[in-house]
PDB file of N, CA and C in Angstrom:
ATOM      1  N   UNK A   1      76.996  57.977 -13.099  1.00  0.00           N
ATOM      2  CA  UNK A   1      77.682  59.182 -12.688  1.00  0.00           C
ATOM      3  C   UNK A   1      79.060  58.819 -12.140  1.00  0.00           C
ATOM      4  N   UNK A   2      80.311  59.295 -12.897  1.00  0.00           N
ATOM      5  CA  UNK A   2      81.295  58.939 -12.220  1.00  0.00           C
ATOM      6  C   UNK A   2      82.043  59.531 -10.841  1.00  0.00           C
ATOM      7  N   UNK A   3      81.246  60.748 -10.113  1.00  0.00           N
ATOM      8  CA  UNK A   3      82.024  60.872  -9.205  1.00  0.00           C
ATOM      9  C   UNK A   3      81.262  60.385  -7.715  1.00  0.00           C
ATOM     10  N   UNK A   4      79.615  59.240  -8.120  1.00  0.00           N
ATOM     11  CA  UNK A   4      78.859  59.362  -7.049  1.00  0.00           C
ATOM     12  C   UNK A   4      79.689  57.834  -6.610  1.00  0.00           C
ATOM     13  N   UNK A   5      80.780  57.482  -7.107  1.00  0.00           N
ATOM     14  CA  UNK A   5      81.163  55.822  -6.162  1.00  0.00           C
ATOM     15  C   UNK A   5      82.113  56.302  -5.567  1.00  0.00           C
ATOM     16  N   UNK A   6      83.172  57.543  -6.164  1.00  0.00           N
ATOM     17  CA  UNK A   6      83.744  58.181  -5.218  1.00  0.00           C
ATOM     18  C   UNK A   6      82.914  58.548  -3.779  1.00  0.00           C
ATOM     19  N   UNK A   7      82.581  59.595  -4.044  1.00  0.00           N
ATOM     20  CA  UNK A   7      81.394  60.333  -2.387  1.00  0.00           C
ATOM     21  C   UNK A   7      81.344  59.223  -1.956  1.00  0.00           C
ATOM     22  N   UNK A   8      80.605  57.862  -2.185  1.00  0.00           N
ATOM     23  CA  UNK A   8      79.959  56.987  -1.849  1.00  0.00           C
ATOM     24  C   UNK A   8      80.986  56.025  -0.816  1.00  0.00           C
ATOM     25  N   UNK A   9      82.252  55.764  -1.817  1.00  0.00           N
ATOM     26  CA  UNK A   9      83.243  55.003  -0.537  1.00  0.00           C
ATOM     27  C   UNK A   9      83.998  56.151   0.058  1.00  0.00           C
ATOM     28  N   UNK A  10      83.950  57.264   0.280  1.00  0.00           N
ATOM     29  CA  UNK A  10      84.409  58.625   0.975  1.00  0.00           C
ATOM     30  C   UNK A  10      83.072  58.203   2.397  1.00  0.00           C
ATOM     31  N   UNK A  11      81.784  58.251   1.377  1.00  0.00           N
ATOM     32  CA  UNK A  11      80.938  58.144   3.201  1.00  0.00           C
ATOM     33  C   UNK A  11      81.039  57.103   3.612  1.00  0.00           C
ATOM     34  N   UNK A  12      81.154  55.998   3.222  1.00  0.00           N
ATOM     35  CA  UNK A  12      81.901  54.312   3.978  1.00  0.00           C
ATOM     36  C   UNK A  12      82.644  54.464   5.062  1.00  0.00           C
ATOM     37  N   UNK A  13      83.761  55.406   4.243  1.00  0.00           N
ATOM     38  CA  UNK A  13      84.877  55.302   5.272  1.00  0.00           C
ATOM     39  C   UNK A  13      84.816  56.272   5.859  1.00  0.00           C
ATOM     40  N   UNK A  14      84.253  57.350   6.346  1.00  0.00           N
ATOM     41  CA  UNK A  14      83.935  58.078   7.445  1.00  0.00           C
ATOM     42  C   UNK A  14      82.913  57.530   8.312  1.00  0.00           C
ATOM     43  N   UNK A  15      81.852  56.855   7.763  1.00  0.00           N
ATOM     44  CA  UNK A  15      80.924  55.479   8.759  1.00  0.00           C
ATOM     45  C   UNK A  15      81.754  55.015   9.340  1.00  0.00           C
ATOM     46  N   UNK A  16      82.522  53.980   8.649  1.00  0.00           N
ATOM     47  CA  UNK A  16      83.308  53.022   9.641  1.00  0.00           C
ATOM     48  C   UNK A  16      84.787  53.708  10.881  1.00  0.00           C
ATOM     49  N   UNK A  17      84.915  54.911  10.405  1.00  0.00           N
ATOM     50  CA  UNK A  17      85.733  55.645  11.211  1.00  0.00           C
ATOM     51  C   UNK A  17      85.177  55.949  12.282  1.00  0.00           C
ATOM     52  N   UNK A  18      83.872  56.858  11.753  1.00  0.00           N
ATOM     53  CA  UNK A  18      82.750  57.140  13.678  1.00  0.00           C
ATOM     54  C   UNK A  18      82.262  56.090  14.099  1.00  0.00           C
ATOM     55  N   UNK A  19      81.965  54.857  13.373  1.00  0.00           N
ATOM     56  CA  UNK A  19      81.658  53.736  13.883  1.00  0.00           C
ATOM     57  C   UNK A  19      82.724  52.920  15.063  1.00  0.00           C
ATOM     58  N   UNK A  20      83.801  52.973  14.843  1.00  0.00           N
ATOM     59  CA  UNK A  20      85.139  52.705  15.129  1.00  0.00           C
ATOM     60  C   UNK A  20      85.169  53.979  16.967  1.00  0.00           C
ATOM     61  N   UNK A  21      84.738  54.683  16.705  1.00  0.00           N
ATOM     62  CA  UNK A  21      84.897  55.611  17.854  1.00  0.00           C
ATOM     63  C   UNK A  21      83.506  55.264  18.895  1.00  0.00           C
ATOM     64  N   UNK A  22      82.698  55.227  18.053  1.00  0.00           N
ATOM     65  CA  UNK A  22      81.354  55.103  18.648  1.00  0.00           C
ATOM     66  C   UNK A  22      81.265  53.623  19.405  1.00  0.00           C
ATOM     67  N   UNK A  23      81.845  52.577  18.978  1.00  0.00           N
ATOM     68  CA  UNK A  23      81.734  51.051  19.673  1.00  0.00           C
ATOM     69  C   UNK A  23      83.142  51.322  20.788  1.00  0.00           C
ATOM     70  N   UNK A  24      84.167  51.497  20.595  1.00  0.00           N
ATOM     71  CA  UNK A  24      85.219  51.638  21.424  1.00  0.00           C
ATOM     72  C   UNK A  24      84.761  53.081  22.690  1.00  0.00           C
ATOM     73  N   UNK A  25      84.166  54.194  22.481  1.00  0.00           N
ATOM     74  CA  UNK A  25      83.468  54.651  23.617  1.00  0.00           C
ATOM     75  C   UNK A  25      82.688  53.713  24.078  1.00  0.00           C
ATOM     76  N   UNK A  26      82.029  52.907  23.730  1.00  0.00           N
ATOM     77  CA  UNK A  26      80.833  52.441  24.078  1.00  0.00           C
ATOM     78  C   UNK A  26      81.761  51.311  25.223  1.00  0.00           C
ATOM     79  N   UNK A  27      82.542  50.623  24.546  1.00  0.00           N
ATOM     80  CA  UNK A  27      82.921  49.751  25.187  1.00  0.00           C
ATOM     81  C   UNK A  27      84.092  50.278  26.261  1.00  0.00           C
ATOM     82  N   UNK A  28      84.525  51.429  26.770  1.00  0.00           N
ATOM     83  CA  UNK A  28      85.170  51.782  27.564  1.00  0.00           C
ATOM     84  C   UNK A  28      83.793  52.183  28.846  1.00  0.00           C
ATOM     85  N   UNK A  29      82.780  52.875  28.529  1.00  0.00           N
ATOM     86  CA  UNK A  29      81.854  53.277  29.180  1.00  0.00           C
ATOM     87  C   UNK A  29      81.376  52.519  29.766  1.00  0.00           C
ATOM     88  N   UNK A  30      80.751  51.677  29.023  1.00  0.00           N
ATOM     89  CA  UNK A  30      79.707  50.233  29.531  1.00  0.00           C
ATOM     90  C   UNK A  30      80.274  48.703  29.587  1.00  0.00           C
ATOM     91  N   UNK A  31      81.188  49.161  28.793  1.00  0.00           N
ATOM     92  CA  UNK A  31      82.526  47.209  28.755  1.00  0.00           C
ATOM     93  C   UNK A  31      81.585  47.079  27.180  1.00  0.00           C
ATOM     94  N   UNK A  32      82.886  45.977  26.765  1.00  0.00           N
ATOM     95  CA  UNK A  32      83.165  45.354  25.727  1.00  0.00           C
ATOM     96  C   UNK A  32      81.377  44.573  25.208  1.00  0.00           C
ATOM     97  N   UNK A  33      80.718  44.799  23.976  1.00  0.00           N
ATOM     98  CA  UNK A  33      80.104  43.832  23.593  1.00  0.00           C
ATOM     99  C   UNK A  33      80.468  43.509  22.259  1.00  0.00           C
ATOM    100  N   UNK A  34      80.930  42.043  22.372  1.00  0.00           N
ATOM    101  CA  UNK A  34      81.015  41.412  20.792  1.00  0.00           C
ATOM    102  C   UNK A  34      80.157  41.304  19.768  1.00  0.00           C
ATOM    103  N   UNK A  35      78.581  41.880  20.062  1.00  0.00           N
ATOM    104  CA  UNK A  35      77.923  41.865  18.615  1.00  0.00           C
ATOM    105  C   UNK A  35      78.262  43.214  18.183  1.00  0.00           C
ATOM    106  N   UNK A  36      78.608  44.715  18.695  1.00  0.00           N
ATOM    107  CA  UNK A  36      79.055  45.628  18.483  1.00  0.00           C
ATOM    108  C   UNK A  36      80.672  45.402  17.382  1.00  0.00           C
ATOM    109  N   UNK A  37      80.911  45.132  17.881  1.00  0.00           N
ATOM    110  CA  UNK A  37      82.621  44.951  17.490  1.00  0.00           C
ATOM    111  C   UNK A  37      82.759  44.267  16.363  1.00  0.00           C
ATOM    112  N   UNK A  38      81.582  42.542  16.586  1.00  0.00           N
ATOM    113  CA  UNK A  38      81.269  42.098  14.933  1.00  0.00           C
ATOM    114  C   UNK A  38      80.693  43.054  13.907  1.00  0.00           C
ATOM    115  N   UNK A  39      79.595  43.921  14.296  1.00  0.00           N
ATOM    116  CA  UNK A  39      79.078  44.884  13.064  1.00  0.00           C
ATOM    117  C   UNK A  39      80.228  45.895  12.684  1.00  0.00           C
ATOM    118  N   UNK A  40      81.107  46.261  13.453  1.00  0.00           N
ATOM    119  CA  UNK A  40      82.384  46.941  12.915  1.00  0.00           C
ATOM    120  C   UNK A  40      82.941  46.647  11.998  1.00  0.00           C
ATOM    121  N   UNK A  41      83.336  45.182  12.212  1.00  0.00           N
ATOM    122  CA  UNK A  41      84.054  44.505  11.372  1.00  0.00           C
ATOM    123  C   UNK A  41      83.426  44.083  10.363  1.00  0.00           C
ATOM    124  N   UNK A  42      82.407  43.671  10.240  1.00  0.00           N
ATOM    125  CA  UNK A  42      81.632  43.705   8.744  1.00  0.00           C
ATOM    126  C   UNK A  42      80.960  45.074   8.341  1.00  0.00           C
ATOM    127  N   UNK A  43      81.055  46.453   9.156  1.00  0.00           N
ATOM    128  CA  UNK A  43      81.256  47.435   8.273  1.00  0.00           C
ATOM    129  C   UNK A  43      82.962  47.883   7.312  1.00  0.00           C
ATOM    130  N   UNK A  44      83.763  47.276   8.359  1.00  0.00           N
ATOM    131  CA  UNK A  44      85.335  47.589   7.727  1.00  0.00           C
ATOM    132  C   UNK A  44      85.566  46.643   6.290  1.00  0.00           C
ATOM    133  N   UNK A  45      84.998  45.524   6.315  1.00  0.00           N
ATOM    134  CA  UNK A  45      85.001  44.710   5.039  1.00  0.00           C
ATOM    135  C   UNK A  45      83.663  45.188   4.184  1.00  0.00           C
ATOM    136  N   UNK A  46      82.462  46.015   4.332  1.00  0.00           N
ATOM    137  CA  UNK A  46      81.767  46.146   3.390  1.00  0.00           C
ATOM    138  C   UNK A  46      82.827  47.247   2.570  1.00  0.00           C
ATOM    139  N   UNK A  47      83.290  48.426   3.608  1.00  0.00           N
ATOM    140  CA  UNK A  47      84.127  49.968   3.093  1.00  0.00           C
ATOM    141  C   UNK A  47      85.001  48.820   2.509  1.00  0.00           C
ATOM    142  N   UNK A  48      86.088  48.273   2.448  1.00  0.00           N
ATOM    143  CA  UNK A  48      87.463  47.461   1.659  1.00  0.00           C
ATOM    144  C   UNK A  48      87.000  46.934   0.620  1.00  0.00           C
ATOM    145  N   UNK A  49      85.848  46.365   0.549  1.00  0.00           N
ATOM    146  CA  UNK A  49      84.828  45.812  -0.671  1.00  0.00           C
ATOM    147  C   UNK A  49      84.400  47.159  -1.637  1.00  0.00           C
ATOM    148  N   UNK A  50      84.486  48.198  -1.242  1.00  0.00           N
ATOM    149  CA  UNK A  50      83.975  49.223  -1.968  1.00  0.00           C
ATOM    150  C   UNK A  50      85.557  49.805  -2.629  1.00  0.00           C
ATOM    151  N   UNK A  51      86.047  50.060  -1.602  1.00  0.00           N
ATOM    152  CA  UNK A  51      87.547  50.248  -2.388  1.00  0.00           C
ATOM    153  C   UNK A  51      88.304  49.544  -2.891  1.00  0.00           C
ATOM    154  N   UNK A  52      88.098  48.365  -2.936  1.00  0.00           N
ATOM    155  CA  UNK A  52      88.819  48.060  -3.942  1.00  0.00           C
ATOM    156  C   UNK A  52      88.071  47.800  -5.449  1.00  0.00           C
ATOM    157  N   UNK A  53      86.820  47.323  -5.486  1.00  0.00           N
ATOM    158  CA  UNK A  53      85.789  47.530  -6.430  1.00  0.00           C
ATOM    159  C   UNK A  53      86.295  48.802  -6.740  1.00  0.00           C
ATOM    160  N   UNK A  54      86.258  49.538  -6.688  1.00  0.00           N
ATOM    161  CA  UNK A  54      85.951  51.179  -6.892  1.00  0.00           C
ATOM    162  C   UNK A  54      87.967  51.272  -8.037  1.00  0.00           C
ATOM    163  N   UNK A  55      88.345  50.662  -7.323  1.00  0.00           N
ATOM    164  CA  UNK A  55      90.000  50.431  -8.049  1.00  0.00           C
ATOM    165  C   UNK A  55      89.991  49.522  -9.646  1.00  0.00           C
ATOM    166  N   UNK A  56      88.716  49.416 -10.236  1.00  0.00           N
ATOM    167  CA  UNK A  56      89.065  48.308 -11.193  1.00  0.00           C
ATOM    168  C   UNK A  56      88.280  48.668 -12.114  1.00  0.00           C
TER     169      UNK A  56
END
């Protein structure tokens, strides 16, 4: 189906956007944890892995 890898890195990158809000509240509320902040960041490289795949 060609428009389900579209939707698909569309919901990536709205994950990693509330994800992005959701660890940075977290870490203003309760302080900083680095396994939080690592799963961010390997959600921001799974979404970049999808877009650019998704480009070729």
């Amino acid at each position: 189906m060609p428009g389900s890898t579209h939707g698909s890195t569309k919901t990536m990158g709205v994950l990693t956007v509330g994800g992005l809000v959701a660890v940075t509240a977290y870490s203003v509320a309760l302080g900083s944890n680095g396994w939080l902040w690592f799963g961010w960041v390997i959600l921001v490289l799974l979404t970049l892995g999808m877009v650019v795949s998704r480009g070729n």
